[in-house]
Protein backbone atom coordinates (compact mmCIF):
# COMPACT_ATOMS: atom_id res chain seq x y z
CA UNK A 1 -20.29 9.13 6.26
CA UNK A 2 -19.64 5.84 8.54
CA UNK A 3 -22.36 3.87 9.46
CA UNK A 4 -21.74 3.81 12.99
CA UNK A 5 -22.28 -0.12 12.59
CA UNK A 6 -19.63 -2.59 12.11
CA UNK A 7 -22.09 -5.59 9.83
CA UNK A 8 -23.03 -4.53 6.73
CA UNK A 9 -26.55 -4.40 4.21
CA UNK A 10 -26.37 -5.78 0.85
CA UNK A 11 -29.48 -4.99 -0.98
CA UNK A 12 -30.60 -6.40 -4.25
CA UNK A 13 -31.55 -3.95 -7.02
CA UNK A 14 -34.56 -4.95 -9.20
CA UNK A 15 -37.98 -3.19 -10.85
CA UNK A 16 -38.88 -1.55 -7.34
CA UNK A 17 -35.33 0.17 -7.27
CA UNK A 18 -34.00 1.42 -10.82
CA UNK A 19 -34.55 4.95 -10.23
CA UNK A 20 -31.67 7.37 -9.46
CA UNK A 21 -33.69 8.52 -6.78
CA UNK A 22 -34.72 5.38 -5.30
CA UNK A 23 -30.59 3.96 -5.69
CA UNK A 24 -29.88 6.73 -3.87
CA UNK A 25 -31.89 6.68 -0.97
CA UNK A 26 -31.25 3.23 -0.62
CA UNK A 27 -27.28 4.02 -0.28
CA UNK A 28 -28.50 6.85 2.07
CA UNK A 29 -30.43 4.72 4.46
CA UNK A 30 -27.83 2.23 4.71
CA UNK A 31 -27.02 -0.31 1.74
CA UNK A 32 -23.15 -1.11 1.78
CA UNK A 33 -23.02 -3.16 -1.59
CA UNK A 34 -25.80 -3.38 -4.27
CA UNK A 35 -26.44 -6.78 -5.87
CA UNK A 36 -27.35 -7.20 -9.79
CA UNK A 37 -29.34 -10.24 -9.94
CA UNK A 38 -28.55 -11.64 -13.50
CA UNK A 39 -31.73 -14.70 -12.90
CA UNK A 40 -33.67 -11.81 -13.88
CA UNK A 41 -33.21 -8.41 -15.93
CA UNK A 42 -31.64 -7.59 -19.64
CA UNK A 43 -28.05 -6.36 -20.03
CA UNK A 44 -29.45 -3.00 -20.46
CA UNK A 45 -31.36 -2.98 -17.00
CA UNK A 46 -28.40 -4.07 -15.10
CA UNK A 47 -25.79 -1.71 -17.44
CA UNK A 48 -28.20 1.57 -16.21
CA UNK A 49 -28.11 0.14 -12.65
CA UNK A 50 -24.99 0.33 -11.96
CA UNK A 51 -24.06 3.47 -13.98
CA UNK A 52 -26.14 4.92 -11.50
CA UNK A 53 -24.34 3.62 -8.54
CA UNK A 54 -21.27 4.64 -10.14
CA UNK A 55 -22.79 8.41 -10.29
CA UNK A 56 -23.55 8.07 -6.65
CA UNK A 57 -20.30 6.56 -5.65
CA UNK A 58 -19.28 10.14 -7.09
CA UNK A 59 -22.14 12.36 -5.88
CA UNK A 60 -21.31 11.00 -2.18
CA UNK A 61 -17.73 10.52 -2.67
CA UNK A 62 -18.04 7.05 -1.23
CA UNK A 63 -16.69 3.62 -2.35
CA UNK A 64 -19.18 1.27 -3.33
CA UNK A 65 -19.35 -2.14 -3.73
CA UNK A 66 -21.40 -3.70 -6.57
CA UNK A 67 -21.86 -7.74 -7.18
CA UNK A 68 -23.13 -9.81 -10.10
CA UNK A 69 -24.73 -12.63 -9.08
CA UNK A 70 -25.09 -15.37 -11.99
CA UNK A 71 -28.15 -17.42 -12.28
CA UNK A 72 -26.30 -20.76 -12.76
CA UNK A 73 -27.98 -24.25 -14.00
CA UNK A 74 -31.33 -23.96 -12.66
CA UNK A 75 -32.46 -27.02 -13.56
CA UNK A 76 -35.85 -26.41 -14.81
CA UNK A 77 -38.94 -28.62 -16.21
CA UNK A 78 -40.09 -27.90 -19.55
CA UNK A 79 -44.30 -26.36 -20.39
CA UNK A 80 -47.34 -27.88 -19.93
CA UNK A 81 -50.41 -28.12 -22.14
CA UNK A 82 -52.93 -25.68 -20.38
CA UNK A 83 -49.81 -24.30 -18.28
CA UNK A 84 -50.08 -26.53 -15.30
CA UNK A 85 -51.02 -30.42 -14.18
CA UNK A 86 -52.28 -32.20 -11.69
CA UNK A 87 -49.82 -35.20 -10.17
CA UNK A 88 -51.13 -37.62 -7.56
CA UNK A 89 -49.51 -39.28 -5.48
CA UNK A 90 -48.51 -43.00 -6.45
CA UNK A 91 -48.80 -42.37 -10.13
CA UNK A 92 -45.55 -43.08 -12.14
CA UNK A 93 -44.93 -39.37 -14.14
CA UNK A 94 -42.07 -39.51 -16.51
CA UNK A 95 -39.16 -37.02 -17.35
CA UNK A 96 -37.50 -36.85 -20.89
CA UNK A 97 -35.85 -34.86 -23.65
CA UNK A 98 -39.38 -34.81 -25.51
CA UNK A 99 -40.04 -30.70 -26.09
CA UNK A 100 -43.84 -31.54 -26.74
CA UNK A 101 -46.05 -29.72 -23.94
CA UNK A 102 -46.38 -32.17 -20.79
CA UNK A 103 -49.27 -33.50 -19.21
CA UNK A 104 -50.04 -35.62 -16.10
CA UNK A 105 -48.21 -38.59 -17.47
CA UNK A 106 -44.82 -37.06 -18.41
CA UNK A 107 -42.81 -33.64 -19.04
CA UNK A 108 -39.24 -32.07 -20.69
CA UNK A 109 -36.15 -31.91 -18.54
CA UNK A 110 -33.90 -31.02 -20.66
CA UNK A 111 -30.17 -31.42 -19.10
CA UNK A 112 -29.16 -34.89 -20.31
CA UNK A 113 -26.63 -34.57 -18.06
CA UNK A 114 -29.03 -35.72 -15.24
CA UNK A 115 -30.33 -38.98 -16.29
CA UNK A 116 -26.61 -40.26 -16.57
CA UNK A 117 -26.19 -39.13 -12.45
CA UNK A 118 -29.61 -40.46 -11.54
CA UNK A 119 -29.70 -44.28 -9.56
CA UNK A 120 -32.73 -46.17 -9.06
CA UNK A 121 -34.60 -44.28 -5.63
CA UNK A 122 -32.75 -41.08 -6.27
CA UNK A 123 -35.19 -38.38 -4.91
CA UNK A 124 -36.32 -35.26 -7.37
CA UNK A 125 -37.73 -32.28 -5.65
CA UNK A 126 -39.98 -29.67 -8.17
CA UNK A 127 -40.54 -26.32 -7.01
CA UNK A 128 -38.83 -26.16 -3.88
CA UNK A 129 -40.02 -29.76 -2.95
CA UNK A 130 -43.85 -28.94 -3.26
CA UNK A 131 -43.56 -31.97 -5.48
CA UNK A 132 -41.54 -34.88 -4.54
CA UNK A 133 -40.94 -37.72 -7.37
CA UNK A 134 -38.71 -40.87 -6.81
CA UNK A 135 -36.83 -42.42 -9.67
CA UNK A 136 -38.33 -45.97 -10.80
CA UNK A 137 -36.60 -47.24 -13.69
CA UNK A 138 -34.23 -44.37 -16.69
CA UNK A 139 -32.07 -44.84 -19.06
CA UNK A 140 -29.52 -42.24 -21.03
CA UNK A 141 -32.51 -39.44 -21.99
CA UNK A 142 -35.58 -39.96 -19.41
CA UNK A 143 -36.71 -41.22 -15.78
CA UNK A 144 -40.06 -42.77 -15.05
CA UNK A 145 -40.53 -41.35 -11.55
CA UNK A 146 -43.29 -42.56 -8.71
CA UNK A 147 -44.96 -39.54 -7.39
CA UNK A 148 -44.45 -39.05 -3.64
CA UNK A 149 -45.68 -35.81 -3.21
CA UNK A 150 -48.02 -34.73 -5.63
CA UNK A 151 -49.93 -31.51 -6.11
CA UNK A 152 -50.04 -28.79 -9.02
CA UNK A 153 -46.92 -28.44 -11.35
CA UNK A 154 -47.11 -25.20 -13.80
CA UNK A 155 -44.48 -24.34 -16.26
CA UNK A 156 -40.53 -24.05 -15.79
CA UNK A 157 -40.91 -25.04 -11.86
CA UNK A 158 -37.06 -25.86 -10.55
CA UNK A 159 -35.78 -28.88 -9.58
CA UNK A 160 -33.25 -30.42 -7.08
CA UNK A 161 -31.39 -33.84 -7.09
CA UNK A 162 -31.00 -34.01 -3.19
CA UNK A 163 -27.37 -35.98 -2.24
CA UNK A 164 -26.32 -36.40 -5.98
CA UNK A 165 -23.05 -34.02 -7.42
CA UNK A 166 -24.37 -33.31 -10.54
CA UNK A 167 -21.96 -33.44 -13.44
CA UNK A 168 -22.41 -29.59 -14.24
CA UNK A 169 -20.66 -26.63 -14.12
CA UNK A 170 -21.67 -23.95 -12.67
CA UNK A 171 -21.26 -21.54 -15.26
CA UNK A 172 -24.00 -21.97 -17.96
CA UNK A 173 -23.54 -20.56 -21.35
CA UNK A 174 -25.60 -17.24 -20.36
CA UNK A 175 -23.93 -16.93 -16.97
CA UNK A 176 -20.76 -16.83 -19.55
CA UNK A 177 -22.27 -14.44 -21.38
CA UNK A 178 -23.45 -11.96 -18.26
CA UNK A 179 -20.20 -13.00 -16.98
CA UNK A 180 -18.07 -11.50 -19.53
CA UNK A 181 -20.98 -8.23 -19.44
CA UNK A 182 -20.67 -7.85 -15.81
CA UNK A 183 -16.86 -7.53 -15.93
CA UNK A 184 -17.02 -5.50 -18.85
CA UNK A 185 -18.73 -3.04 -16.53
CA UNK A 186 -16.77 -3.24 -13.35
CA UNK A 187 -18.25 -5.13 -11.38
CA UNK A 188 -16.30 -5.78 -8.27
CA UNK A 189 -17.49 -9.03 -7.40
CA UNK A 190 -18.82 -12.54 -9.16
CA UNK A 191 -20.98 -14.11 -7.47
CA UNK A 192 -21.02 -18.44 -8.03
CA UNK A 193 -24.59 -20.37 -7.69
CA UNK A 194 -24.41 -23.76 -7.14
CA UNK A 195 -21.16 -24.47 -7.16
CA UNK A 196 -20.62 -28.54 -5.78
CA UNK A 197 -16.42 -28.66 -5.82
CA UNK A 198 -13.70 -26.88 -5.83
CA UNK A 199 -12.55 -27.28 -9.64
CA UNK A 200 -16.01 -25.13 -10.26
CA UNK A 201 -14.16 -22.34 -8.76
CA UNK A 202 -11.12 -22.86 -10.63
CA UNK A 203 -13.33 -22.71 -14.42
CA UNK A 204 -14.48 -19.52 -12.70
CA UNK A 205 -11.62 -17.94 -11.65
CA UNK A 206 -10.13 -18.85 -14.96
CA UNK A 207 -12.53 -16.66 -17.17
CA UNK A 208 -12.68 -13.70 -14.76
CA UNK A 209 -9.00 -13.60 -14.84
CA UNK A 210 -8.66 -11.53 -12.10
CA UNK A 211 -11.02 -8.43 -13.13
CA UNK A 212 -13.17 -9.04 -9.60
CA UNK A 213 -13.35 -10.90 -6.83
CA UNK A 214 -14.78 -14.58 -6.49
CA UNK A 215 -18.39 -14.59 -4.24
CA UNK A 216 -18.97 -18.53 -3.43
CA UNK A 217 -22.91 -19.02 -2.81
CA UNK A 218 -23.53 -22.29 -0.74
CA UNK A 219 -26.64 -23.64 -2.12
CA UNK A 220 -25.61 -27.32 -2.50
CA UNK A 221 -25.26 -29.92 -0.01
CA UNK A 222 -22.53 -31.15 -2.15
CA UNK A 223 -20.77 -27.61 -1.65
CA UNK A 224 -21.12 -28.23 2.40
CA UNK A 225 -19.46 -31.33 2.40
CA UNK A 226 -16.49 -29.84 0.45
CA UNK A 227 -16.98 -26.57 3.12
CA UNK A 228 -13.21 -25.64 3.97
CA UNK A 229 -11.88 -26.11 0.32
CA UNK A 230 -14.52 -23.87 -1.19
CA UNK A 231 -13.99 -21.34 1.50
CA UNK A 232 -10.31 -21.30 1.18
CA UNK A 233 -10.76 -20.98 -2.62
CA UNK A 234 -12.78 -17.75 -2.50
CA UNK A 235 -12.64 -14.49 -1.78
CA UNK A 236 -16.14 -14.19 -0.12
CA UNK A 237 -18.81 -16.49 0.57
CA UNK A 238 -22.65 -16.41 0.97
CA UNK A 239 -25.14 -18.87 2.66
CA UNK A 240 -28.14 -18.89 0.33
CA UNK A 241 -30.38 -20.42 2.67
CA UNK A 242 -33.51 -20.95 0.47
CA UNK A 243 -31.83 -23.12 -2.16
CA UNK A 244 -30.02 -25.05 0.28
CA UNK A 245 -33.17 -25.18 2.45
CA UNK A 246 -34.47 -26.87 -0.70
CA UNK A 247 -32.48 -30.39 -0.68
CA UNK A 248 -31.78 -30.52 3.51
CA UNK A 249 -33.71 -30.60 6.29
CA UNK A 250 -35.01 -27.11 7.84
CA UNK A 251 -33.67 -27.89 11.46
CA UNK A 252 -29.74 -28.93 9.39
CA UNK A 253 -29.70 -24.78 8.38
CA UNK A 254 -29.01 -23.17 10.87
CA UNK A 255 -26.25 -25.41 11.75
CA UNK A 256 -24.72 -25.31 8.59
CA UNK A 257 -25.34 -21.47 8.45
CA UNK A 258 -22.81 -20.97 11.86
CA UNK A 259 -20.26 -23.39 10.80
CA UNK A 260 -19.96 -21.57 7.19
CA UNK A 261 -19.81 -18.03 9.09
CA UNK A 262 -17.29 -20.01 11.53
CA UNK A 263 -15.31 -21.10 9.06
CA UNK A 264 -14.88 -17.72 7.31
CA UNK A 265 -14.47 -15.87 9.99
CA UNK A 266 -11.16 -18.66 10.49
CA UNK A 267 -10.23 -18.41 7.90
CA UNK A 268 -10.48 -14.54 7.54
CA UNK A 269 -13.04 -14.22 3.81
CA UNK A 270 -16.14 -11.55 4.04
CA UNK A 271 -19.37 -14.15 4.62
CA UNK A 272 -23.12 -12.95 3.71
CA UNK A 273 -26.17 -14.68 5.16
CA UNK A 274 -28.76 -14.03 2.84
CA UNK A 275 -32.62 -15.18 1.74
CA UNK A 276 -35.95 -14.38 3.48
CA UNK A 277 -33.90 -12.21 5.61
CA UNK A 278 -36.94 -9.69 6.24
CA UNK A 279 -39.54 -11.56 3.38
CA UNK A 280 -42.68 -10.18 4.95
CA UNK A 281 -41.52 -6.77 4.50
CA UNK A 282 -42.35 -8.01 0.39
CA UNK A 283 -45.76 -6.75 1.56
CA UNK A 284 -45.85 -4.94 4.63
CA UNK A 285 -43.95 -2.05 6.44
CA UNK A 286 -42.74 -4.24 8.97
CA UNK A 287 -40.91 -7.76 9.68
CA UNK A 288 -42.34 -10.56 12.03
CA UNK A 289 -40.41 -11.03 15.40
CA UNK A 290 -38.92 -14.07 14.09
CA UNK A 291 -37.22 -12.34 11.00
CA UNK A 292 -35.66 -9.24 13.29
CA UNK A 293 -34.24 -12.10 15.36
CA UNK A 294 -33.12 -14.32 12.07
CA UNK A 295 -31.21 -11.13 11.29
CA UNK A 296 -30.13 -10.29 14.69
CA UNK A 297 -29.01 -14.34 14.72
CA UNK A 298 -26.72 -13.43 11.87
CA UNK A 299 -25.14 -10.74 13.62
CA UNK A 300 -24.17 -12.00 16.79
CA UNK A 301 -22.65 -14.73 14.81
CA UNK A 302 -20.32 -12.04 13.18
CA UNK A 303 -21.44 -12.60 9.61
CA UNK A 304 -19.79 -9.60 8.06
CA UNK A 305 -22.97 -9.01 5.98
CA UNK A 306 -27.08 -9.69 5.68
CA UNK A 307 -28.47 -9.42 2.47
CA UNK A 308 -32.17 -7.80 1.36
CA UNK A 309 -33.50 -9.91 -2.04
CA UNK A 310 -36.64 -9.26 -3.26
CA UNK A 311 -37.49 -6.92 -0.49
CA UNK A 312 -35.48 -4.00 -1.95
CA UNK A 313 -35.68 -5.75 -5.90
CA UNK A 314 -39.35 -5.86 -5.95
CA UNK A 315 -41.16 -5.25 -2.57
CA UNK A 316 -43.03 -2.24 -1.49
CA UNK A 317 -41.20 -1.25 1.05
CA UNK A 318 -37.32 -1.44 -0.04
CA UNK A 319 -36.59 1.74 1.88
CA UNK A 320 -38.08 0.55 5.01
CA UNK A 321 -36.68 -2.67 4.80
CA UNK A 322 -33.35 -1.46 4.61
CA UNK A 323 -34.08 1.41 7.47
CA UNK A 324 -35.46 -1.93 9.78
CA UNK A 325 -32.25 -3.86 9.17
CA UNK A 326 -29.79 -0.99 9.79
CA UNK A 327 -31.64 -0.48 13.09
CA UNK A 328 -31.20 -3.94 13.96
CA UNK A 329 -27.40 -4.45 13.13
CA UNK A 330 -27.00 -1.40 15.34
CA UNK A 331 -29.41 -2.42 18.22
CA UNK A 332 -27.11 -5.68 18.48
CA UNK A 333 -23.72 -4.19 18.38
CA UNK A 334 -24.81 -2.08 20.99
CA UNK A 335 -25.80 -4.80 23.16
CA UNK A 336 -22.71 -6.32 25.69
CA UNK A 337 -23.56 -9.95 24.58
CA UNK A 338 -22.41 -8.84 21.56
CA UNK A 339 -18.90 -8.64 22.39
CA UNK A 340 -19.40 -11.33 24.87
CA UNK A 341 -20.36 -13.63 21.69
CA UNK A 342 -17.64 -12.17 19.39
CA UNK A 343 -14.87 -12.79 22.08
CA UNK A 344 -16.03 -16.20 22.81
CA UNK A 345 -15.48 -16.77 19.28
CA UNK A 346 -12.37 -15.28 18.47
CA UNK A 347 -10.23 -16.94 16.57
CA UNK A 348 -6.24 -17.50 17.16
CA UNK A 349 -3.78 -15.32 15.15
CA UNK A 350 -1.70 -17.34 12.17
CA UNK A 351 1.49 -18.20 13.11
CA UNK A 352 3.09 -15.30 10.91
CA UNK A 353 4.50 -11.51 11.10
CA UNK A 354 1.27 -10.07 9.49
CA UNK A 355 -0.86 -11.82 11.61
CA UNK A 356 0.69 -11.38 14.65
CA UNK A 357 0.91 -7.20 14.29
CA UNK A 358 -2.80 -7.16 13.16
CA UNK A 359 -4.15 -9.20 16.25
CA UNK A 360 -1.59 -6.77 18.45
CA UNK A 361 -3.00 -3.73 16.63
CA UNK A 362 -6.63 -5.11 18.22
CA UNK A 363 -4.78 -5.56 21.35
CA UNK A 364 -3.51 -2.26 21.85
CA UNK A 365 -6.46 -0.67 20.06
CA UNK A 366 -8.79 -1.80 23.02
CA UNK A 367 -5.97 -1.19 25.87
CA UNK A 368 -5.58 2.53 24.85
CA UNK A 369 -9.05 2.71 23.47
CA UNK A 370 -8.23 4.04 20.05
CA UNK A 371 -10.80 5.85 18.14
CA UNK A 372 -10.00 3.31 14.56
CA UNK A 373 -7.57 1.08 13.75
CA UNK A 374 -6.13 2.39 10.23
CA UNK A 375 -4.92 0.45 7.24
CA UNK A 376 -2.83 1.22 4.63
CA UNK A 377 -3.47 -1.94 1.61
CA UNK A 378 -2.83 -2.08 -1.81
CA UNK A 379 -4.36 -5.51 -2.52
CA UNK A 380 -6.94 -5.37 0.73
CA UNK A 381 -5.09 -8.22 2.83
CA UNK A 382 -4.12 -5.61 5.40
CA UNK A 383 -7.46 -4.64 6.03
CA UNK A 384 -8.96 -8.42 5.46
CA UNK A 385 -6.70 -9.13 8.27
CA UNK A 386 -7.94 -6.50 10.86
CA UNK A 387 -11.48 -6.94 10.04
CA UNK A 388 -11.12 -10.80 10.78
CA UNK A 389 -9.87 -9.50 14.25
CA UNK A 390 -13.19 -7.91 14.88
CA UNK A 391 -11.69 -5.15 16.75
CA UNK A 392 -14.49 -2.74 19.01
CA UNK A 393 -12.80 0.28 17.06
CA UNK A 394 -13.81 1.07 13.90
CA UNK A 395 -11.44 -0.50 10.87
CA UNK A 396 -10.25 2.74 8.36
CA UNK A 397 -8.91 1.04 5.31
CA UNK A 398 -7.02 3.34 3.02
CA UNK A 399 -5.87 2.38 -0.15
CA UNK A 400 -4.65 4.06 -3.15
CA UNK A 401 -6.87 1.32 -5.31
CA UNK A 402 -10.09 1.54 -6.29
CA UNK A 403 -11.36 -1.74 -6.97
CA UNK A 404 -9.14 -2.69 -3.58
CA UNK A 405 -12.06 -0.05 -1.63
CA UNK A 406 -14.98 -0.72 -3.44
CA UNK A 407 -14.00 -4.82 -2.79
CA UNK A 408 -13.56 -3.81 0.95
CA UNK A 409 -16.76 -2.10 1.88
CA UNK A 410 -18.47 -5.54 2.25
CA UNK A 411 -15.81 -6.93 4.80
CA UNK A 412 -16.82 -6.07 8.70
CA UNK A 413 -16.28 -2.95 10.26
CA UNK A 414 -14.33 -1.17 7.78
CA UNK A 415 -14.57 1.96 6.62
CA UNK A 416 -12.66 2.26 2.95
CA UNK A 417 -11.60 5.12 1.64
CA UNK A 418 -9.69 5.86 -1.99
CA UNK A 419 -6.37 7.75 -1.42
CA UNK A 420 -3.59 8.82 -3.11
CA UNK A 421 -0.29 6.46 -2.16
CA UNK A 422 1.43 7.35 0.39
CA UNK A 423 5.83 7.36 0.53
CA UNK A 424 7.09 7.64 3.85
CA UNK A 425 6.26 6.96 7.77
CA UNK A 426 5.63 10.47 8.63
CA UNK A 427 2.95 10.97 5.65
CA UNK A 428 1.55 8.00 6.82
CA UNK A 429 1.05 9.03 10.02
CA UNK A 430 0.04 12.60 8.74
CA UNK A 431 -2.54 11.36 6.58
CA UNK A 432 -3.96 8.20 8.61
CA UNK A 433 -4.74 11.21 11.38
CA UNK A 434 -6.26 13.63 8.50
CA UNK A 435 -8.83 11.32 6.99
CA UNK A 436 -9.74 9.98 10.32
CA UNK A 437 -11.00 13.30 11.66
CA UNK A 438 -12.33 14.15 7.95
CA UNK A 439 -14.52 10.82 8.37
CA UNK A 440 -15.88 11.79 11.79
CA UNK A 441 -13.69 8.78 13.30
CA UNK A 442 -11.44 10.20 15.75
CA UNK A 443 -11.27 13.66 17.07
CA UNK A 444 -8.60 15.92 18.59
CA UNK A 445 -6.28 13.93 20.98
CA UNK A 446 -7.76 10.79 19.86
CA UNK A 447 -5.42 7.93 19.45
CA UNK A 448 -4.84 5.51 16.73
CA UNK A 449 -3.27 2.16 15.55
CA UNK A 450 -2.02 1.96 12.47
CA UNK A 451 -0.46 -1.05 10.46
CA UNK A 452 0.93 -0.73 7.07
CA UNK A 453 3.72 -2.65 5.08
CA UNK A 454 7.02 -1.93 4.05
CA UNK A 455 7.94 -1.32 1.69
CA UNK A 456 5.07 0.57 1.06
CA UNK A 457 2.69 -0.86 -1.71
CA UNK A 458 3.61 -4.69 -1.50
CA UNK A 459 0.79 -6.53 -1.50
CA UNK A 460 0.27 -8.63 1.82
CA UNK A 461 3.46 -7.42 3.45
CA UNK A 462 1.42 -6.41 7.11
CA UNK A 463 4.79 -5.73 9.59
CA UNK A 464 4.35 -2.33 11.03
CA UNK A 465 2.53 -0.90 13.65
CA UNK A 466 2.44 2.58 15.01
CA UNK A 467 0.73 4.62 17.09
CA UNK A 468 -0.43 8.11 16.68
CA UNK A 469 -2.91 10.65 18.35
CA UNK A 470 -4.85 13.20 16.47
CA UNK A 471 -3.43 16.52 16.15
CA UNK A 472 -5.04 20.08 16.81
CA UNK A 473 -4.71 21.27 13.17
CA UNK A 474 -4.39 18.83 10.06
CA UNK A 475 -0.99 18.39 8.84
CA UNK A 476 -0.39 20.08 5.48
């Protein structure tokens, strides 16, 4: 069941797709690695979700991956009297601790936390900078603010302290909570809003311990300016445009978006480009011209994955959606500029053995036009390592771990599949040519490259390479 595409579709699960029917089809037409969006949804919803996937991951005898993405501290204003107000623009509106319903004249924010980052002219943005506010005079538990921007503010609107590293963790008490649930249930990866430094990553990687791997969302302007470190930190990373659209400028995005997928391509970590991917398709069957290009940006960039939100969570078209997207991906990768771009791009081997037989494996993978490269991993580093190549053959990671395949299926071009461990060179070779046929990789005669480490199962010990050609009959 490859995709015959080498990018792949994370899609967000949500009212519109709960059904075992509707989970389904979504893996069908294309999805790669369903997201569980913990801002929203009880423990239950999320618990049935991904039972389900787990039943599919059977049904289709595929790997796949599933992340939990943690709300974080949203910071929020409190209720209004009547639900909503009216600011104008040079009025002074205040911000405090005071729980009482708010008005024109003042309302609760209540993350004390705040007032002690805040300086005089510090800017506050409210619901994605609809309303702008600049601070006037505070003190320990409030801010009398001059409105800049006014307009209509309703209950529990978000806001954003533009330039200032808030003294917060990311991990609220309820993402510790769906933290602990989500691992509970196997998740295979945690994914990190707002994170601002590195040591937020540490707390994090603390508490999960291990059980999954660490997703770093760049929302923060404050995470951008710490870029490298945060990237090196993680296992993945994801450029959540519409926060961090929030607190910079619209035309800084895009450039920030390629040096993030830059960087992780360097440095060899699974990057998502994510929000408003296809947002029209919310409502309609299908995207504007500028969102298939957006996505089609993303691609020729070499992002390893583009993410659906609320078009598969709660649009009417999830299916479609997903269907438009996997028609894109392909409809790029078929293009020549594609390579053109992705060779341009390619980044230099590190100066060590594993390194240098994975970028030879692409090398002599495109001079004798194999049909895959194959790897055998037991922690995924192998396969990490080819896929950061971003080799024209397909990538066939094998690995005798499951949470190693299901972790893998986001990273680019690579096919995972769950195997039992393998002992010598010859069963290697015998079963790397098996499962590639079995996959509808690589037919009779078909060469591959394969790259393994011995001993076999130490983790991150890439030094052989072999080559092999598909034989007539599988090898019992």
């Amino acid at each position: 069941m490859h995709r015959g595409r080498h990018a792949k579709i994370v899609a967000t699960l949500g009212p519109a797709s709960t059904s075992h029917e509707m989970i389904l089809a979504l893996f069908d037409k294309g999805v790669d690695v369903f997201r569980l969006n913990f801002s929203h949804g009880e423990h239950a919803d999320h618990a049935a979700r991904l039972a389900t996937i787990r039943a599919i991951e059977i049904e289709r005898g595929r790997p796949i991956g599933v992340m939990a993405d943690m709300q974080g501290p949203k910071l929020r204003v409190g209720t209004f009297i009547n639900d909503e107000a009216m600011l104008t623009a040079g009025e002074i509106f205040r911000l405090d601790m005071d729980s009482a319903p708010g008005d024109a004249n003042r309302v609760q924010l209540q993350h004390k936390d705040i007032f002690a980052a805040l300086e005089e002219g510090t800017e506050l943005l409210v619901d994605d900078g609809k309303i702008r506010l600049r601070v006037r005079d505070f003190g320990s538990d409030f801010a009398n603010c001059e409105v800049i921007a006014g307009g209509r503010i309703s209950n529990r609107k978000g806001v954003n302290v533009p330039g200032v590293v808030l003294p917060l963790s990311p991990l609220t008490d309820k993402d510790r909570r769906d933290m602990q649930f989500a691992l509970d249930q196997g998740v295979d990866w945690i994914a990190l809003s707002f994170v601002q430094r590195p040591e937020d990553l540490a707390e994090a990687r603390r508490l999960i311990g291990g059980r999954a791997a660490v997703l770093t969302k760049f929302e923060k302007p404050a995470a951008i300016d710490r870029l490298r470190e945060l990237v090196e930190l993680s296992d993945a990373c994801m450029v959540a445009r519409g926060d961090l659209g929030v607190e910079m400028p619209p035309e800084e995005v895009p450039v920030q978006q390629k040096r993030l997928v830059r960087t992780c391509r360097e440095l060899g970590k699974p990057v998502i480009v994510a929000t408003q991917m296809l947002e029209s398709m919310i409502n309609s069957p299908a995207p504007t011209r500028a969102e298939a290009q957006d996505v089609a940006s993303a691609v020729y960039d070499g992002a390893d994955a583009v993410m659906l939100s609320a078009e598969t969570a709660a649009g009417d078209y999830p299916l479609e959606a997903v269907e438009i997207m996997d028609r894109i991906i392909k409809r790029v990768e078929a293009d020549p500029v594609f390579r053109q771009v992705l060779e341009a791009q390619h980044e230099r081997p590190e100066p060590t053995a594993a390194d240098a037989i994975t970028a030879a494996a692409r090398t002599v993978s495109e001079t004798i036009k194999a049909a895959a490269i194959v790897t055998y991993t037991t922690s995924g580093s192998t396969t990490y390592r080819a896929s950061r190549e971003r080799p024209i053959a397909p990538v066939l990671g094998l690995t005798s771990n499951m949470r190693t395949a299901r972790r893998l299926v986001l990273a680019w071009g690579v096919h995972t599949v769950h195997t039992a461990d393998i002992e010598n060179f010859q069963q290697m070779v015998d079963k790397a040519a098996n499962i590639a046929r079995q996959e509808g990789l690589a037919q009779v005669g078909d060469p591959l490259v394969i790259t393994a480490g011995v001993p076999f199962g130490t983790p991150g010990a890439t030094n052989v390479l072999r080559l092999a050609w598909v034989p007539r009959a599988p090898v019992v």
